[in-house]
C-alpha atoms as a PDB file:
ATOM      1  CA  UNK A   1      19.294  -2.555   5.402  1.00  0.00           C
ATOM      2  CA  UNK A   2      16.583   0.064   4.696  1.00  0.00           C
ATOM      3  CA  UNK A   3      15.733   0.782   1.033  1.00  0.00           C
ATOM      4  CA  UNK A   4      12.970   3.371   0.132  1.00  0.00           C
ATOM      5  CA  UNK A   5      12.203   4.112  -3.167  1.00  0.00           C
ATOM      6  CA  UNK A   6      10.304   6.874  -4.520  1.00  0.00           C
ATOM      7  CA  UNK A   7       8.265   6.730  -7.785  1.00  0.00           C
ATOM      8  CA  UNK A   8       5.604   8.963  -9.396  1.00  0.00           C
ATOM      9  CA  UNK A   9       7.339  12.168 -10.399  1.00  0.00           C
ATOM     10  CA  UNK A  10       6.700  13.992 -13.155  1.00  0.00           C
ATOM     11  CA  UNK A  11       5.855  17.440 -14.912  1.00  0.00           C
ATOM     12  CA  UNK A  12       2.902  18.568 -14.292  1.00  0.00           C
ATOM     13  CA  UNK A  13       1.287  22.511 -14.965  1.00  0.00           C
ATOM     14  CA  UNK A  14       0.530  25.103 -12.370  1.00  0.00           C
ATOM     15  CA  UNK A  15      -2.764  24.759 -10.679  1.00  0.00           C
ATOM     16  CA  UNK A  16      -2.085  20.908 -11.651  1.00  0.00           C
ATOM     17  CA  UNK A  17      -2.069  17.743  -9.399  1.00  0.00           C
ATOM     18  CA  UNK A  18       0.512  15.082  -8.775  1.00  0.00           C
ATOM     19  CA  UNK A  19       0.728  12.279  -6.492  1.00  0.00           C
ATOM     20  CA  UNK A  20       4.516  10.771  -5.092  1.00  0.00           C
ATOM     21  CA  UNK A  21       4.466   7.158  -3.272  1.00  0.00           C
ATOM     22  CA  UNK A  22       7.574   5.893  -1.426  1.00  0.00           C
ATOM     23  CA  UNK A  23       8.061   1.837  -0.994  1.00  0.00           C
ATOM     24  CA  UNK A  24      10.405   0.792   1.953  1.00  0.00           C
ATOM     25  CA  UNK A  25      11.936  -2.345   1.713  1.00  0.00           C
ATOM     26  CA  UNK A  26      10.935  -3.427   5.659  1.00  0.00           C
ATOM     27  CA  UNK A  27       7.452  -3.027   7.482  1.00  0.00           C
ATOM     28  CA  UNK A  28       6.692   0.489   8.348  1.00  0.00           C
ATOM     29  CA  UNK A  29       4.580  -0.239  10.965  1.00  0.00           C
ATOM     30  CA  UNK A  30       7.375   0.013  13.452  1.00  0.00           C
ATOM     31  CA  UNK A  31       8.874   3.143  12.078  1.00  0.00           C
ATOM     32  CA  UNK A  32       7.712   5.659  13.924  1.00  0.00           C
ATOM     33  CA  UNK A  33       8.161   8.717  11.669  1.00  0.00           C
ATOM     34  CA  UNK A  34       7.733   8.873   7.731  1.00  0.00           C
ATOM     35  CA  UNK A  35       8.153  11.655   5.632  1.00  0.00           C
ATOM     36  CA  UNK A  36       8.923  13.630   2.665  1.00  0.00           C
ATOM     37  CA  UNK A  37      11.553  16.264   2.126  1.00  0.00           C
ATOM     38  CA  UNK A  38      12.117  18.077  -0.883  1.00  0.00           C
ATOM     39  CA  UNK A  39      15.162  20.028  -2.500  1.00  0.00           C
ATOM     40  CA  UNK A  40      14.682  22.785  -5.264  1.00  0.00           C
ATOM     41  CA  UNK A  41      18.096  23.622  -6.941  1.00  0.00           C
ATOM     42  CA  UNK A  42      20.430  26.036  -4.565  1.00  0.00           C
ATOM     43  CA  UNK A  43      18.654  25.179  -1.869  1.00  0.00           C
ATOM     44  CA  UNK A  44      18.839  23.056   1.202  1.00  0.00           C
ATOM     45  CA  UNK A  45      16.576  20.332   1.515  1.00  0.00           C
ATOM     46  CA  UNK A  46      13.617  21.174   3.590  1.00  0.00           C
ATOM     47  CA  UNK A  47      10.680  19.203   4.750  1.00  0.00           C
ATOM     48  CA  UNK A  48       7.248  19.023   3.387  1.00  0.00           C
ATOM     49  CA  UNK A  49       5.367  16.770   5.738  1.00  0.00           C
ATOM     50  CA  UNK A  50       5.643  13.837   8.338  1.00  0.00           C
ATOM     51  CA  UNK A  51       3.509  11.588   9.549  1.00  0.00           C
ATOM     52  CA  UNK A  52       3.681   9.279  12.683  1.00  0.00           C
ATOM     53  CA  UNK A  53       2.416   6.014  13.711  1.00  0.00           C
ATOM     54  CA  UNK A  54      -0.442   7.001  15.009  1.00  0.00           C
ATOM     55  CA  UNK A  55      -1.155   8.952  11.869  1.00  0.00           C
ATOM     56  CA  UNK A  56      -0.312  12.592  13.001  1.00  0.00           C
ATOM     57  CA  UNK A  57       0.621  14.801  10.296  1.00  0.00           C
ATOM     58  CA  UNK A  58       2.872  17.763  10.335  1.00  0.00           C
ATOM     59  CA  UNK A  59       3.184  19.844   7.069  1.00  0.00           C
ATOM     60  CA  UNK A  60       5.792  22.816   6.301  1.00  0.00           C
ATOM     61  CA  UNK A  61       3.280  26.085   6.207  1.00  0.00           C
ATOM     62  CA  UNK A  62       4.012  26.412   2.264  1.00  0.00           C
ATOM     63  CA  UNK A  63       2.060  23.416   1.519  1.00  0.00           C
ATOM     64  CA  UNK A  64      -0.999  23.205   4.438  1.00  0.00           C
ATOM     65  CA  UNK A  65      -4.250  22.932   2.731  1.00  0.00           C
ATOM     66  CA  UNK A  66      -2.717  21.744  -0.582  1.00  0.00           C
ATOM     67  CA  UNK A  67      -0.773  18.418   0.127  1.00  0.00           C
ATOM     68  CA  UNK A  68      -1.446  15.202   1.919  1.00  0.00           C
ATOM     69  CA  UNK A  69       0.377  12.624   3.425  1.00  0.00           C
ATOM     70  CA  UNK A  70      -0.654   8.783   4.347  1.00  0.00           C
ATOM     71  CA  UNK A  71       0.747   5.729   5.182  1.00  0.00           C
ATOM     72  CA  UNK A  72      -0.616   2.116   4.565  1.00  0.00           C
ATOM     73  CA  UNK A  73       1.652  -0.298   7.019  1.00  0.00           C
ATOM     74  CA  UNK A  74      -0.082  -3.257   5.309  1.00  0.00           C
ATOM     75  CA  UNK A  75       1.619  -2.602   2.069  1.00  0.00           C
ATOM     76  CA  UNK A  76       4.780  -0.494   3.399  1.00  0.00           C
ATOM     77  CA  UNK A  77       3.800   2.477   1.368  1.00  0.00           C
ATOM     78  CA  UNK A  78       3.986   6.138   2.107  1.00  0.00           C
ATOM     79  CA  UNK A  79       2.194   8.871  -0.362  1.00  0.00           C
ATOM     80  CA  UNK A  80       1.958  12.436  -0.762  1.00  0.00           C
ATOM     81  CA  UNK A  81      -0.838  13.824  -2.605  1.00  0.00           C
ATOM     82  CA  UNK A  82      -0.442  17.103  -4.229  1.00  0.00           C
ATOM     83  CA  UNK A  83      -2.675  19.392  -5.503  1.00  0.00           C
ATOM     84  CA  UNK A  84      -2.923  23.060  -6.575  1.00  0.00           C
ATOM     85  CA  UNK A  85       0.699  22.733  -7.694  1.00  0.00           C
ATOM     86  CA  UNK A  86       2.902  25.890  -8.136  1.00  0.00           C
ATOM     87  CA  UNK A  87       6.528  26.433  -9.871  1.00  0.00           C
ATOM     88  CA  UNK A  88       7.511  26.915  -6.356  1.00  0.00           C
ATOM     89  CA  UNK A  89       7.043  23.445  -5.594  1.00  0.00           C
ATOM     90  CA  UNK A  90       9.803  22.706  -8.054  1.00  0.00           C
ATOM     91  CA  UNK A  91      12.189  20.391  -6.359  1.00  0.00           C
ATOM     92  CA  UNK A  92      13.397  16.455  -6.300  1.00  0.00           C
ATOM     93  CA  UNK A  93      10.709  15.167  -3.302  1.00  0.00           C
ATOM     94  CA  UNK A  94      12.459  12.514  -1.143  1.00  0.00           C
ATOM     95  CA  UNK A  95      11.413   9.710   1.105  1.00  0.00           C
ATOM     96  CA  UNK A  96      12.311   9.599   4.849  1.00  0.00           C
ATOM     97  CA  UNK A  97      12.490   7.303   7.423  1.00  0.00           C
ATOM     98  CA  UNK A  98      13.297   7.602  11.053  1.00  0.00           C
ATOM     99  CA  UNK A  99      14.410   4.740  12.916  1.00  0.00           C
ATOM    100  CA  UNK A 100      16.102   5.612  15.965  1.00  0.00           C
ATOM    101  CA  UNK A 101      19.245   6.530  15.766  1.00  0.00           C
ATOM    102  CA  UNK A 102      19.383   7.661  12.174  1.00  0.00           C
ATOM    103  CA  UNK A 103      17.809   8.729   9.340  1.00  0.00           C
ATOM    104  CA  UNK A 104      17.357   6.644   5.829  1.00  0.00           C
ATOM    105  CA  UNK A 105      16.627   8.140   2.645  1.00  0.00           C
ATOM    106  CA  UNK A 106      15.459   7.294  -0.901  1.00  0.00           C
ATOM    107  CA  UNK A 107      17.117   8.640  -3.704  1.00  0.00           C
ATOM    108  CA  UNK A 108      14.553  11.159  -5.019  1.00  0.00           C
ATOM    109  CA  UNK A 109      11.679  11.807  -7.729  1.00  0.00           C
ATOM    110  CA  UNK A 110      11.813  14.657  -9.864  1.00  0.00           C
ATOM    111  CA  UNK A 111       8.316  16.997  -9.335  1.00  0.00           C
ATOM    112  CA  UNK A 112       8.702  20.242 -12.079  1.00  0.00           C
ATOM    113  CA  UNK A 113       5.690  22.261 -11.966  1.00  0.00           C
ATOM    114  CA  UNK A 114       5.828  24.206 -15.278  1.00  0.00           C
ATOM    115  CA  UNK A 115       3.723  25.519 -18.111  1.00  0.00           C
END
């Protein structure tokens, strides 16, 4: 059984920073793709960025140059760093996991950017 859990949400104003970190219950180093996906309300859930095993990133164009993703294997930890927030980023931010053939997910951390 997989179990990610997300943590470090928050509110946070525009211009503002904001860092999310996802735990996974097993060792990471075998997963091959990690990632964050976020959902803003009415919308479908979209991704933000991924990043492999050999640390290759891949970020949706909306947040390139302003968020970061890493992984530590050692402690089985994905973040995303965030920085130069906007209300657009509004959404519940949600961990991802792809081990072959399916996809796990954490439940989700609330990120409001808002004055």
């Amino acid at each position: 059984q997989v179990r990610l859990v997300e943590s470090g949400g928050g509110l946070v104003q525009p211009g503002g920073s904001l860092s999310v970190s996802c735990a996974a219950s097993i060792s990471i180093s075998g997963v091959g793709v990690m990632g964050w996906y976020r959902q803003a309300p009415g919308k479908e859930r979209e991704l933000v960025a991924t990043i492999n095993s050999d640390r290759s990133r891949n970020y949706a164009d909306s947040v390139k140059g302003r968020f970061t993703i890493s992984r530590d294997n050692a402690k089985n930890t994905v973040n995303l760093q965030m920085n130069s927030l906007k209300p657009e980023d509004t959404a519940v931010y949600y961990c991802n996991a792809y081990l072959w053939p399916r996809h796990y997910w954490g439940q989700g951390t609330q990120v409001t950017v808002s004055l």
